[in-house]
N, C-alpha and C. Protein backbone atom coordinates (compact mmCIF):
# COMPACT_ATOMS: atom_id res chain seq x y z
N UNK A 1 -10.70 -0.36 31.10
CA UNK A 1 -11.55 0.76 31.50
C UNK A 1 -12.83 0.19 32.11
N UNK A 2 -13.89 0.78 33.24
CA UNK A 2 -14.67 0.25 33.75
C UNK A 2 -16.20 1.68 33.71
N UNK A 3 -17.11 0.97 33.63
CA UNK A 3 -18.07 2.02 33.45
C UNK A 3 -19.29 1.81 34.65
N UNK A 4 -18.99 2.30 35.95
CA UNK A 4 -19.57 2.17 37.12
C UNK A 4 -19.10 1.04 37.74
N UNK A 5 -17.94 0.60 37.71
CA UNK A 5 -17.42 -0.39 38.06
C UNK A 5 -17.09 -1.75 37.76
N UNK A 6 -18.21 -1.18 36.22
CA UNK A 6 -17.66 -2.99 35.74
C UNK A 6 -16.56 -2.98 34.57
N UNK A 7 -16.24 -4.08 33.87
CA UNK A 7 -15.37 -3.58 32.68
C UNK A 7 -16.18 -3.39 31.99
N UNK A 8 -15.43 -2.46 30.51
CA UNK A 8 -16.72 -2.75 29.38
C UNK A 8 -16.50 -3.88 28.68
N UNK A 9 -17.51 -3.98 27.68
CA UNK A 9 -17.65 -5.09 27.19
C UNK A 9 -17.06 -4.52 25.91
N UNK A 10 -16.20 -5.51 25.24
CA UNK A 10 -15.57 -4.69 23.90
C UNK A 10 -15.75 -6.10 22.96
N UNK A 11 -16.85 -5.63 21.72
CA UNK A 11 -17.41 -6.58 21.18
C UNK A 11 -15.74 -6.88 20.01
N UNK A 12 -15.64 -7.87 19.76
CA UNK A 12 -14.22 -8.43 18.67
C UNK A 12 -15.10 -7.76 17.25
N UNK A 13 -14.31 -6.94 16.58
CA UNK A 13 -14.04 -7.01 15.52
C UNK A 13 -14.45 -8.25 14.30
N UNK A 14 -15.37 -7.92 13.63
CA UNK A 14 -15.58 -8.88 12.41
C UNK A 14 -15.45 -7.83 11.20
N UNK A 15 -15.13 -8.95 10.49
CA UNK A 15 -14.55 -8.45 8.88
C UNK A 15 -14.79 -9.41 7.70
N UNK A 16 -16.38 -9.25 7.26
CA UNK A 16 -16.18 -10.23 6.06
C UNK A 16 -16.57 -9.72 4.60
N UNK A 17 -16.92 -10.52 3.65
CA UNK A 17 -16.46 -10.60 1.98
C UNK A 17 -18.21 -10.80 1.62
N UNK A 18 -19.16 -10.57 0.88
CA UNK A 18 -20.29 -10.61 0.74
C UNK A 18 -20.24 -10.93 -0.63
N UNK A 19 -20.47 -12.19 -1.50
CA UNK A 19 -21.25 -12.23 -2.68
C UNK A 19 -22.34 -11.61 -3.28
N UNK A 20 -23.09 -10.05 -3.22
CA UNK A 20 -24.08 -9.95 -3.01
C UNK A 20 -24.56 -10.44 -4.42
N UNK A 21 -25.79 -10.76 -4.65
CA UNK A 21 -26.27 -11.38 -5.92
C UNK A 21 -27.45 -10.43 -6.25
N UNK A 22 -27.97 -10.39 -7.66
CA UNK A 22 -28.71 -9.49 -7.70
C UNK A 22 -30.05 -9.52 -7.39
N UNK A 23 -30.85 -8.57 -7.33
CA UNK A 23 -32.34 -8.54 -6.80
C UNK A 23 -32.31 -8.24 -4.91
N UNK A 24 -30.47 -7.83 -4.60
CA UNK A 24 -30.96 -7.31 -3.16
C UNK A 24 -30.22 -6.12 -2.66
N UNK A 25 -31.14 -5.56 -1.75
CA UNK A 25 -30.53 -3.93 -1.19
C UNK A 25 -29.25 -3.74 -0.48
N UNK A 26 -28.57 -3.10 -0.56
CA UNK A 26 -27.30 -3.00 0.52
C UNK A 26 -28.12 -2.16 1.51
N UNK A 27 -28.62 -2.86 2.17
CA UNK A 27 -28.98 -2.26 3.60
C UNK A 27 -29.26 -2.75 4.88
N UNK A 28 -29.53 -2.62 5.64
CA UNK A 28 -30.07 -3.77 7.00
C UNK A 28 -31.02 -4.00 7.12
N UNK A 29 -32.42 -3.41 7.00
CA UNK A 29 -33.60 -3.60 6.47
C UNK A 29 -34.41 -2.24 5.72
N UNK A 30 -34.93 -2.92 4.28
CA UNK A 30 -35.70 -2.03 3.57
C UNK A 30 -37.10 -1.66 3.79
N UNK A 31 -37.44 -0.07 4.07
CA UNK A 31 -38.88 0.14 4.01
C UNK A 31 -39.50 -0.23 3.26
N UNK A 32 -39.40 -0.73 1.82
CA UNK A 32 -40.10 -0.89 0.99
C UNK A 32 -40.50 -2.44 0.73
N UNK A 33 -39.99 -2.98 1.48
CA UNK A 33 -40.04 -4.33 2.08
C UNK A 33 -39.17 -5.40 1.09
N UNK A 34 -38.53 -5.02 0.66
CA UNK A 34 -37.65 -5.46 -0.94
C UNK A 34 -36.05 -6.25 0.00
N UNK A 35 -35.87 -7.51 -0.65
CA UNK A 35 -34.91 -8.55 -0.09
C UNK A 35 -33.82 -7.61 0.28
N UNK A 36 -32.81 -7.26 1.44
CA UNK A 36 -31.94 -7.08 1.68
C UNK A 36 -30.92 -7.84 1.94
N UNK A 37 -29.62 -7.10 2.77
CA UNK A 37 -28.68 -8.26 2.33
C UNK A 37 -28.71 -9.05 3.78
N UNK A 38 -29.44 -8.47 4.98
CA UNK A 38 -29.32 -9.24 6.32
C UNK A 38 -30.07 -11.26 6.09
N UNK A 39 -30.47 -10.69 4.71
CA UNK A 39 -31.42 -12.22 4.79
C UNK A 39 -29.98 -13.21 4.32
N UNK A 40 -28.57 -12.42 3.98
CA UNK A 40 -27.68 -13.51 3.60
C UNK A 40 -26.86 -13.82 4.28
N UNK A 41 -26.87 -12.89 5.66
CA UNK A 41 -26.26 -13.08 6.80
C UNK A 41 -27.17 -13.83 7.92
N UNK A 42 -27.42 -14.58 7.70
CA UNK A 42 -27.80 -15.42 8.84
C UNK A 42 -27.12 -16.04 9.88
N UNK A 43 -26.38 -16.88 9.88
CA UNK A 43 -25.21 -17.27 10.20
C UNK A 43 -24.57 -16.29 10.72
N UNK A 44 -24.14 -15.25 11.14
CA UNK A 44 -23.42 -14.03 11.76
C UNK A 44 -24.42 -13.27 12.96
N UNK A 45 -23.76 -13.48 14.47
CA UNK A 45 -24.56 -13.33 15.30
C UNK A 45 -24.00 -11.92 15.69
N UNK A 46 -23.18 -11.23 14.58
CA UNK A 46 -22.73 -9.96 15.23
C UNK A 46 -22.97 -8.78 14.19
N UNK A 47 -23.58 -7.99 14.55
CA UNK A 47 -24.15 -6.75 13.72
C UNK A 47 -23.24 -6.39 13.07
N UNK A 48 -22.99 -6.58 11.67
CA UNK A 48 -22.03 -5.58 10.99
C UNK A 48 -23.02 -4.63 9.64
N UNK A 49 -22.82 -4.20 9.43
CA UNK A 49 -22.65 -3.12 8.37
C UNK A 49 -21.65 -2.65 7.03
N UNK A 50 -22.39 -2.77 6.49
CA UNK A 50 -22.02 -2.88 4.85
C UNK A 50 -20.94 -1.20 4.95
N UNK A 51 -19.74 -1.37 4.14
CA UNK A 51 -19.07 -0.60 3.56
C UNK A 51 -18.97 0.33 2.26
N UNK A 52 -19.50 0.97 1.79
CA UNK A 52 -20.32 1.53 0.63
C UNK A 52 -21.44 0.73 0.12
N UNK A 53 -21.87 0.74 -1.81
CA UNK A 53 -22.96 0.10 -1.40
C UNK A 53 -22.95 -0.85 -2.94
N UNK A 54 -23.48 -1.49 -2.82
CA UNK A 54 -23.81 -1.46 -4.68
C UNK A 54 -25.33 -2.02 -4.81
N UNK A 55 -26.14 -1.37 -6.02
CA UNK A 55 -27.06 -1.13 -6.12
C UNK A 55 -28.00 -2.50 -6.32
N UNK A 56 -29.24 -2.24 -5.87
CA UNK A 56 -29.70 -3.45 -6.12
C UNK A 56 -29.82 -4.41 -7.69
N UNK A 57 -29.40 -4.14 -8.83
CA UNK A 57 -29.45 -4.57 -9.55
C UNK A 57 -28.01 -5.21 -9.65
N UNK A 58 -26.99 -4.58 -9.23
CA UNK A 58 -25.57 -4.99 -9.14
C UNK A 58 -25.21 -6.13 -8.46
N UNK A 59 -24.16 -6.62 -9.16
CA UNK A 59 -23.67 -7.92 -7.89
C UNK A 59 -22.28 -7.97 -7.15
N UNK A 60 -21.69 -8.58 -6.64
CA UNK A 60 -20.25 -8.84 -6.44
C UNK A 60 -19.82 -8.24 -5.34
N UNK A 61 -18.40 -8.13 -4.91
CA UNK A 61 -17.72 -8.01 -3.65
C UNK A 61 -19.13 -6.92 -2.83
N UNK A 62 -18.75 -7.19 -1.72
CA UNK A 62 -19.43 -6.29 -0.69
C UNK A 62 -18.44 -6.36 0.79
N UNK A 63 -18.02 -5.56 1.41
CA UNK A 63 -17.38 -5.47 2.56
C UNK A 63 -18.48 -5.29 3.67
N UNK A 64 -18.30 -6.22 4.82
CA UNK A 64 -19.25 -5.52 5.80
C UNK A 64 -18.22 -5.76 7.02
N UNK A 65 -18.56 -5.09 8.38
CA UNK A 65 -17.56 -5.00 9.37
C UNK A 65 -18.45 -4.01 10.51
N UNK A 66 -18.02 -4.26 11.82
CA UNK A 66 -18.32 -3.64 12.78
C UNK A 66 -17.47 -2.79 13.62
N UNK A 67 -16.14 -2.50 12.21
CA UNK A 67 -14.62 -2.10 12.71
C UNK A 67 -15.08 -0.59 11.94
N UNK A 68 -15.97 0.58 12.75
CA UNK A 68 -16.26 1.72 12.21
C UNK A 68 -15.45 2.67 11.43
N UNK A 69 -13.95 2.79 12.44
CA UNK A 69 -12.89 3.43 11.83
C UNK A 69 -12.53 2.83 10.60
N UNK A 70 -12.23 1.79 10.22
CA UNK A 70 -11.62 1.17 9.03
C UNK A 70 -13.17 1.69 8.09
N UNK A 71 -14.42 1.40 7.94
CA UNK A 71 -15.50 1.70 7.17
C UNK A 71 -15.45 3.16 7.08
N UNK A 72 -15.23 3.86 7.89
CA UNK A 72 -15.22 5.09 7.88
C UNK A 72 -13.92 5.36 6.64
N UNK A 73 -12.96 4.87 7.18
CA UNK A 73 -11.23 5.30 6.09
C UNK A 73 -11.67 4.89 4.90
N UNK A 74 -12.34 3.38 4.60
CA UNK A 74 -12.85 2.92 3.24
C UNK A 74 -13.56 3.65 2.41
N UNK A 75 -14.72 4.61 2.85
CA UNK A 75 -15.84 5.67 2.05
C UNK A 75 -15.18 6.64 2.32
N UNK A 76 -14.41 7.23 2.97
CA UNK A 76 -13.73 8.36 2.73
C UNK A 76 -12.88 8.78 1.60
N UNK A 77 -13.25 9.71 0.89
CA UNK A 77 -12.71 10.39 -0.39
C UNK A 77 -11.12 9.87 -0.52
N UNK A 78 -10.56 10.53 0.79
CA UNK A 78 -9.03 10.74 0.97
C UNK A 78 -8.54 9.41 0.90
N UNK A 79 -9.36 8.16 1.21
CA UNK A 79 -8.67 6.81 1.21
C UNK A 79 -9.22 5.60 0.56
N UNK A 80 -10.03 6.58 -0.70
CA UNK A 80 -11.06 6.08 -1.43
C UNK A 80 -10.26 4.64 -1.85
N UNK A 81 -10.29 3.13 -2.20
CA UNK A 81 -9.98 1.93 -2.78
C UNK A 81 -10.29 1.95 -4.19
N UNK A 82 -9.14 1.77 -4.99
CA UNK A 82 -9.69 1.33 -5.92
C UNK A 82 -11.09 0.06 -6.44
N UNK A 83 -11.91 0.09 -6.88
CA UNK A 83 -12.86 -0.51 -7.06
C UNK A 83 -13.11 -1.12 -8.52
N UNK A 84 -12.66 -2.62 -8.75
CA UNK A 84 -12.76 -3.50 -10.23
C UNK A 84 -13.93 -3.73 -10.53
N UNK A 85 -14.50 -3.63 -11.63
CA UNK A 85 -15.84 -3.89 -11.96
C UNK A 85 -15.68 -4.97 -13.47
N UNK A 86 -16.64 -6.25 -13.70
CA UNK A 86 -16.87 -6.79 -14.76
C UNK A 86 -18.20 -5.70 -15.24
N UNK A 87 -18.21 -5.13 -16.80
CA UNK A 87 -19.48 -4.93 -17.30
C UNK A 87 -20.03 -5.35 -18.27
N UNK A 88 -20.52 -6.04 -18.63
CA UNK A 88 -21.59 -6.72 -19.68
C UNK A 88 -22.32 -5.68 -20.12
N UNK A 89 -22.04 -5.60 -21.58
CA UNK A 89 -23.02 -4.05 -21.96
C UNK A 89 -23.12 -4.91 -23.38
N UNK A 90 -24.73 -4.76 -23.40
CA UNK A 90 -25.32 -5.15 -24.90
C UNK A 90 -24.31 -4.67 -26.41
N UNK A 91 -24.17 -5.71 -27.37
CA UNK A 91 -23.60 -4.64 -28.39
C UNK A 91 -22.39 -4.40 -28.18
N UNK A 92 -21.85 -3.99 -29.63
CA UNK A 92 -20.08 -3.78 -29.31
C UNK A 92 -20.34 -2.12 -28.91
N UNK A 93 -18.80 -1.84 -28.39
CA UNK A 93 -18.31 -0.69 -27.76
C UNK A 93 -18.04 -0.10 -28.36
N UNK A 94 -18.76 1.22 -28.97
CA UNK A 94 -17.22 1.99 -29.81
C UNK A 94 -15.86 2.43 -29.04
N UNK A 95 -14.66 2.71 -29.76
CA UNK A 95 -13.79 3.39 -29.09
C UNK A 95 -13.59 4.72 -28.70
N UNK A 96 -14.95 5.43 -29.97
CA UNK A 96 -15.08 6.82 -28.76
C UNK A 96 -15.80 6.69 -27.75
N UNK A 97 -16.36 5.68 -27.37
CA UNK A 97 -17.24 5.82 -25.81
C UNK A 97 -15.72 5.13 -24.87
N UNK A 98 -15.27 4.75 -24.92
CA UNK A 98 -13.93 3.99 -24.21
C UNK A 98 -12.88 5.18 -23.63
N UNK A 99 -12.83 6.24 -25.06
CA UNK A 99 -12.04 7.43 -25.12
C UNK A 99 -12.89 8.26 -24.05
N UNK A 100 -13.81 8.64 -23.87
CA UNK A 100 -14.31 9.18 -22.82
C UNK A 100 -14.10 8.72 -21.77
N UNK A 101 -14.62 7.95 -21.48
CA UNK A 101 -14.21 7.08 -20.16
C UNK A 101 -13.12 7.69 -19.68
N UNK A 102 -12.21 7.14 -20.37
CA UNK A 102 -10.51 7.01 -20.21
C UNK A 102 -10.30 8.61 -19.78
N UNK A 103 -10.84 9.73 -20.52
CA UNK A 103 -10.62 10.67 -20.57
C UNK A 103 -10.74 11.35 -19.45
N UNK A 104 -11.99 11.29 -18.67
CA UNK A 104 -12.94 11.52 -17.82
C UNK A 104 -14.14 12.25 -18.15
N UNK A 105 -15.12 11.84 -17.69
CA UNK A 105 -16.30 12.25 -18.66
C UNK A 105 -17.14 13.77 -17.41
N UNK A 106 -18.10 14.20 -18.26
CA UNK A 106 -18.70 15.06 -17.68
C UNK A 106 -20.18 14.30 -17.89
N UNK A 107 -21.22 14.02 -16.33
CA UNK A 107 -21.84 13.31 -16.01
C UNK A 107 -23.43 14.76 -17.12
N UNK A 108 -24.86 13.67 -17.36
CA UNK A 108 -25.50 14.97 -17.72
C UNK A 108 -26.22 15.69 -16.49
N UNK A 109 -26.06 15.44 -15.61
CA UNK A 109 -26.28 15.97 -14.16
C UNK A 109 -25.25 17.20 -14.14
N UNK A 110 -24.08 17.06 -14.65
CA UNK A 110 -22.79 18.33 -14.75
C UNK A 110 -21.93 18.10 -14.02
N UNK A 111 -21.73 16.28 -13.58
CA UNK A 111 -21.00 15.96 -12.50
C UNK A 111 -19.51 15.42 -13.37
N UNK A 112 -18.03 16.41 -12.84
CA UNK A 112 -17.40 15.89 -13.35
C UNK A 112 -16.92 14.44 -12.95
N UNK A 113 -16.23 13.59 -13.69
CA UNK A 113 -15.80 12.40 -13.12
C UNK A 113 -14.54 12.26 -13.42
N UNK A 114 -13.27 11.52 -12.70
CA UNK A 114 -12.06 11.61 -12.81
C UNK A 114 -11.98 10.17 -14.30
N UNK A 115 -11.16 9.94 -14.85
CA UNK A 115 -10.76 9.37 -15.46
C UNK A 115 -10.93 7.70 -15.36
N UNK A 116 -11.09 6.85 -16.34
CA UNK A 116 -11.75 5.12 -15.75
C UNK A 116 -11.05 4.36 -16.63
N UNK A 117 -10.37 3.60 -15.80
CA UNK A 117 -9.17 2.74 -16.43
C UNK A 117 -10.44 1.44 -16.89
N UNK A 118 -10.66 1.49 -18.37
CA UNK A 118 -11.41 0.77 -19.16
C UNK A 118 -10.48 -0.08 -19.93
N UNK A 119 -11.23 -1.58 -20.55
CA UNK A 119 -10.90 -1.90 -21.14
C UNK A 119 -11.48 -3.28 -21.94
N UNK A 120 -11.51 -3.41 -22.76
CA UNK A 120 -12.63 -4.83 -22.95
C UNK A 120 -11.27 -6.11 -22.64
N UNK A 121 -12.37 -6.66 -21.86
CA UNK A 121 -11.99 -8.12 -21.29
C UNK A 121 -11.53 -9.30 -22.35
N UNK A 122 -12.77 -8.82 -23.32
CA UNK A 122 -12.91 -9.97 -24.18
C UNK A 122 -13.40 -9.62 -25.65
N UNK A 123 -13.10 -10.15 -26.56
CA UNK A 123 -13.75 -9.69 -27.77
C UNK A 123 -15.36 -9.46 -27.66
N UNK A 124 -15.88 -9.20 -28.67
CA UNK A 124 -17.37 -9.19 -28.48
C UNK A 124 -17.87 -10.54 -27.93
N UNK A 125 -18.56 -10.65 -27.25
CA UNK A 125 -19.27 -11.93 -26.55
C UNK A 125 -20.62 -12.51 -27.05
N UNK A 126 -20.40 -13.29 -28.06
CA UNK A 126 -21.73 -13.04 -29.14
C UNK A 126 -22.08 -11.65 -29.82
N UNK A 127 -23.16 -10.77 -29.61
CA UNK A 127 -23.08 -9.66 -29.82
C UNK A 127 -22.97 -8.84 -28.62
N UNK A 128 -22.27 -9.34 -27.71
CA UNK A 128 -22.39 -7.92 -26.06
C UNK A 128 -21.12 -8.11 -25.81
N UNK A 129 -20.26 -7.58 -25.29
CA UNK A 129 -18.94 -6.79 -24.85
C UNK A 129 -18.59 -6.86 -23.44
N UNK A 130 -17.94 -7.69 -22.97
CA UNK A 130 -17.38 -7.38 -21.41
C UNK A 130 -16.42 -6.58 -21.58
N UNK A 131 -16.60 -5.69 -20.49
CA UNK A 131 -15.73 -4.43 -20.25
C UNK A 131 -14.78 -4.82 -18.63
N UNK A 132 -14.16 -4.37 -18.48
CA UNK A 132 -13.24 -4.08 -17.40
C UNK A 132 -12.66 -2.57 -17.12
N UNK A 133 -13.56 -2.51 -15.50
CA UNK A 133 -13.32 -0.86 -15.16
C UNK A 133 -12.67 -0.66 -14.02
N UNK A 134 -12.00 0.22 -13.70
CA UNK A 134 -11.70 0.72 -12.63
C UNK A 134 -11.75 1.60 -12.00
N UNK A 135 -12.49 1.98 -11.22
CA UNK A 135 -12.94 3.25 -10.69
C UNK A 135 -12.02 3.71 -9.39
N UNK A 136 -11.68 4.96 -9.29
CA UNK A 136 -10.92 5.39 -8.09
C UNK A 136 -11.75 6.85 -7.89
N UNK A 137 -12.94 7.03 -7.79
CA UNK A 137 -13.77 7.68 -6.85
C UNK A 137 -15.43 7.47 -6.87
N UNK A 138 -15.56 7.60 -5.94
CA UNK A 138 -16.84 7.08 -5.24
C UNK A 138 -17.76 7.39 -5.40
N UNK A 139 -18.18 7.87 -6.91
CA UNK A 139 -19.66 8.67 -7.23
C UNK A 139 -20.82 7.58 -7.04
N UNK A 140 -21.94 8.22 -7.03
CA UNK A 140 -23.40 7.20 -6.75
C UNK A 140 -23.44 6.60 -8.10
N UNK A 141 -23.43 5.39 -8.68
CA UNK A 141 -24.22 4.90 -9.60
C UNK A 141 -23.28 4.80 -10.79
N UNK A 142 -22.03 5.27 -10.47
CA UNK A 142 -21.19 6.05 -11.67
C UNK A 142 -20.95 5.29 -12.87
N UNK A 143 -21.19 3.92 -12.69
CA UNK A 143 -20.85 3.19 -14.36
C UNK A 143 -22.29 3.20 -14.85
N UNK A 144 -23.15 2.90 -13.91
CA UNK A 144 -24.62 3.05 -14.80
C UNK A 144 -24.60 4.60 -15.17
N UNK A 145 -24.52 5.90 -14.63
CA UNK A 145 -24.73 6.84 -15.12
C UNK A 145 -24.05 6.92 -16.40
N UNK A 146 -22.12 6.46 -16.56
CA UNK A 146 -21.50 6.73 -17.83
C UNK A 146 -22.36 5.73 -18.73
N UNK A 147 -22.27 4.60 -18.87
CA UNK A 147 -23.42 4.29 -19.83
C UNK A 147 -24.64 4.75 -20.31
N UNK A 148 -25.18 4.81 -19.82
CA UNK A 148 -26.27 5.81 -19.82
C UNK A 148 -26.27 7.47 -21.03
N UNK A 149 -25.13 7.71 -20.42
CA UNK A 149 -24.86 9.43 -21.43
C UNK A 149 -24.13 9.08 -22.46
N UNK A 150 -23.42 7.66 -22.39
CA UNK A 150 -22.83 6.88 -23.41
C UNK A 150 -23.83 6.19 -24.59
N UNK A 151 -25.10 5.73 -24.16
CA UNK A 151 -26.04 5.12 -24.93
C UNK A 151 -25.86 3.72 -24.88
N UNK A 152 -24.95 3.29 -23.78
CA UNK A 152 -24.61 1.73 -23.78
C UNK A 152 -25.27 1.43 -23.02
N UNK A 153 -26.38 0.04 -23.12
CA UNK A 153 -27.33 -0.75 -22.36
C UNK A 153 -26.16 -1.54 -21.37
N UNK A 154 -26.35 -1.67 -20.07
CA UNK A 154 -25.68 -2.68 -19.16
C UNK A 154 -26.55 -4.19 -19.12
N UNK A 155 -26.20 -5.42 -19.26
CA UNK A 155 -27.17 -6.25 -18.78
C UNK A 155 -26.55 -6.67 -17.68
N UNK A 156 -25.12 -6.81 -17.25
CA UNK A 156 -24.39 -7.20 -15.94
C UNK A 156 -23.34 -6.06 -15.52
N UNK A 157 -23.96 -6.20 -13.99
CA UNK A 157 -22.24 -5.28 -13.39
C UNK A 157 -22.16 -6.02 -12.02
N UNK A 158 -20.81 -6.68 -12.28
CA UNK A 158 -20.46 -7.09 -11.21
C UNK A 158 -18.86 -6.63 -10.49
N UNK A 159 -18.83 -5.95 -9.01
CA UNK A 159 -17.55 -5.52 -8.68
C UNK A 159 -16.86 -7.28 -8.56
N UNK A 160 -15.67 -7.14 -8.82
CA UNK A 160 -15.12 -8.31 -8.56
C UNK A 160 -13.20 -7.71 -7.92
N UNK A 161 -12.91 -6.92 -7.49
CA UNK A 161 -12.36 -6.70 -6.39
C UNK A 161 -12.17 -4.89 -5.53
N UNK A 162 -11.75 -5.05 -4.87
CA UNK A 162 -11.76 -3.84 -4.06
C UNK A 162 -10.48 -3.19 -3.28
N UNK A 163 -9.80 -2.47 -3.51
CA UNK A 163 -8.39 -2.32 -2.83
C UNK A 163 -7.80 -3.52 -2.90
N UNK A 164 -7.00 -4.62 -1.82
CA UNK A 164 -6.19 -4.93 -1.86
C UNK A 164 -6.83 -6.98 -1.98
N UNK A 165 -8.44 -5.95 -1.89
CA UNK A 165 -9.25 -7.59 -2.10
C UNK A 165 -10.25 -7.74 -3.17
N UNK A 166 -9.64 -9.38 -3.52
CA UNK A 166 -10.10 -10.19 -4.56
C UNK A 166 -11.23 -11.01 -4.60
N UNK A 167 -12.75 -10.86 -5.12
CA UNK A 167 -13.50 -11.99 -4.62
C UNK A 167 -13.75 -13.30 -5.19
N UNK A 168 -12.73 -13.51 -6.03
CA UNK A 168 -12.12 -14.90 -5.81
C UNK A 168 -13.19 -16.30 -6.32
N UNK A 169 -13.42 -17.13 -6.19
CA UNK A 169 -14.16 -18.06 -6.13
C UNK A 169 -15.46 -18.00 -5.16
N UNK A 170 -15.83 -17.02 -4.56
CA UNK A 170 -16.76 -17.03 -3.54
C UNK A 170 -18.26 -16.84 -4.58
N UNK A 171 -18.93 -17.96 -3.81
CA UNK A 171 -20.24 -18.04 -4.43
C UNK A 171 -21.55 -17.42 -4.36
N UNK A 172 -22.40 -16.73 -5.56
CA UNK A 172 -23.36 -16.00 -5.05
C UNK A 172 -24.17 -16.36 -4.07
N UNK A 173 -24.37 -15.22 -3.22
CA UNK A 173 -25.34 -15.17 -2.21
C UNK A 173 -23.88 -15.53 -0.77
N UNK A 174 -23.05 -15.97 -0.92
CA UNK A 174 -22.29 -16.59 0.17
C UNK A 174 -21.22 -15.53 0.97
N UNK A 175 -21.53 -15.66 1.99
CA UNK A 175 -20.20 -14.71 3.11
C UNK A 175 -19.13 -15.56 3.48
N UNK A 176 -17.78 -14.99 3.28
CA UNK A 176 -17.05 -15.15 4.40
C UNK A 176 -16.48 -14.27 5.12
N UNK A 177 -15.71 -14.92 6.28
CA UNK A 177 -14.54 -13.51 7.18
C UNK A 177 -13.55 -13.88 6.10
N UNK A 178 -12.79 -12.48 6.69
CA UNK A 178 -11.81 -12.37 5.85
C UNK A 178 -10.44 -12.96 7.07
N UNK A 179 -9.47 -13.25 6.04
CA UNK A 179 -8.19 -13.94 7.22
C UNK A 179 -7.37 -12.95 7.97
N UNK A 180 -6.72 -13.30 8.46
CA UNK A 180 -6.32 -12.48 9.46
C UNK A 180 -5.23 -11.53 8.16
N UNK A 181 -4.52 -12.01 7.38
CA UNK A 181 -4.01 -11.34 6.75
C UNK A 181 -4.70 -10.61 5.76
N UNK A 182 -5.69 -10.87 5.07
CA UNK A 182 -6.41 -10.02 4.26
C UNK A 182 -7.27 -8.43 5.05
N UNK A 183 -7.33 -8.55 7.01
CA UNK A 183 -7.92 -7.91 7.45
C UNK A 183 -6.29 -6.99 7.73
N UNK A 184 -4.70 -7.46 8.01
CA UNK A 184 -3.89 -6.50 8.13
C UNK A 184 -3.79 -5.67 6.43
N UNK A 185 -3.70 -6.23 5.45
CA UNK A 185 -3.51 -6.20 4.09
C UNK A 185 -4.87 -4.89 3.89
N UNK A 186 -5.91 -4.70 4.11
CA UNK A 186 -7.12 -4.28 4.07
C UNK A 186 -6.72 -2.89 4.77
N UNK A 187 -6.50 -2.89 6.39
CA UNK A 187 -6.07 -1.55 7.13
C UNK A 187 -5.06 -0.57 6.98
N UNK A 188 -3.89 -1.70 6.39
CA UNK A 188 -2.90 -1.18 6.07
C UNK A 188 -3.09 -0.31 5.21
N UNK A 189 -3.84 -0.35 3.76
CA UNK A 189 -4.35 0.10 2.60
C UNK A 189 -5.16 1.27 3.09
N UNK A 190 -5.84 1.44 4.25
CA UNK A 190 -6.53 2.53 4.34
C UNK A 190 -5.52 3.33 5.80
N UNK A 191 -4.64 3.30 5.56
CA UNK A 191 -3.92 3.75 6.83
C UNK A 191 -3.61 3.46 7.63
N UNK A 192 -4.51 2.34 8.54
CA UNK A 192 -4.47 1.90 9.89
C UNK A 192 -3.52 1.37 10.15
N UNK A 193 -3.32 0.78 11.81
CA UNK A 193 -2.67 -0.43 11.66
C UNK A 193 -2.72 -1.55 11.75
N UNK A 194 -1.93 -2.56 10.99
CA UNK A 194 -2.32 -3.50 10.45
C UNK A 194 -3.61 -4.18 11.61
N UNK A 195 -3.50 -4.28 12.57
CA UNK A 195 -4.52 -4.90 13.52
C UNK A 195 -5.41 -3.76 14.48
N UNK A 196 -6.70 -4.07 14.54
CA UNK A 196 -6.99 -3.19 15.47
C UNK A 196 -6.67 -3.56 17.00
């Protein structure tokens, strides 16, 4: 296609994996002048944009990409990814806060929430509890809020995979692209096809 006669320019597709570590924003730059995550993309001379978000206190997987349709299918309800979370919560767990979870809880905002494949990772961890969650919809904040109406302190939340991706050995603060098969493996999962 040509736009006054020339071709266009059709920038390639990037697709990578974000360690985000904590103390920074999922954003491109913050008004409030607070570390974002462009300071960990250096190295990347092509504008991408983060794929949902996780909060600045949070750490772990982050998707970013300049492939709109696929970001778009990813935050969309209808093609929502499952989303793995490690949680470190002070103190043991009871099993009626687990039973909620599991159940699906009603947020104190009045927000219902679908059901959260919970489970402790590990026995008590000294006295604090790693949990293992799985979330399959996309509320704002949603494991800090269930804790929260739960009475369970978080000291860590880290996502550690996302649909059909694992973040693996990748080190805080560090990006990579993703391979060519983890980017068909990725589209496929949200509909597309496998390549753009």
């Amino acid at each position: 296609m040509c736009a006054g006669g020339r071709p266009l320019h059709h920038e390639a597709f990037v697709y990578l994996m974000l360690n985000k570590p904590r103390g920074y924003v999922t954003t491109l730059s913050d008004e409030k002048g607070r570390e974002d995550i462009t300071e960990l993309l250096k190295d990347c001379d092509t504008r991408v944009y983060p794929v949902g978000r996780l909060d600045m206190d949070s750490e772990g997987l982050l998707l970013l990409t300049n492939d709109g349709e696929l970001a778009q299918r990813l935050t969309h309800p209808r093609h929502h990814q499952p989303k793995v979370y490690e949680v470190l919560v002070r103190g043991p767990v009871p099993e009626t806060a687990l039973a909620a979870m599991r159940q699906g809880m009603r947020l104190a905002e009045g927000q219902d929430l679908l059901p959260v494949d919970v489970e402790r990772k590990t026995a008590n961890s000294g006295n604090n509890t790693l949990l293992r969650m799985v979330l399959c919809q996309g509320v704002n904040r949603q494991i800090r809020r269930m804790c929260r109406d739960l009475g369970l302190t978080i000291l860590r939340l880290r996502r550690v995979a996302q649909g059909p991706l694992d973040l693996g050995e990748l080190t805080p603060g560090q990006a990579r692209q993703l391979t060519a098969r983890e980017v068909a493996v990725l589209r496929s999962s949200a509909g597309l096809p496998s390549s753009a």
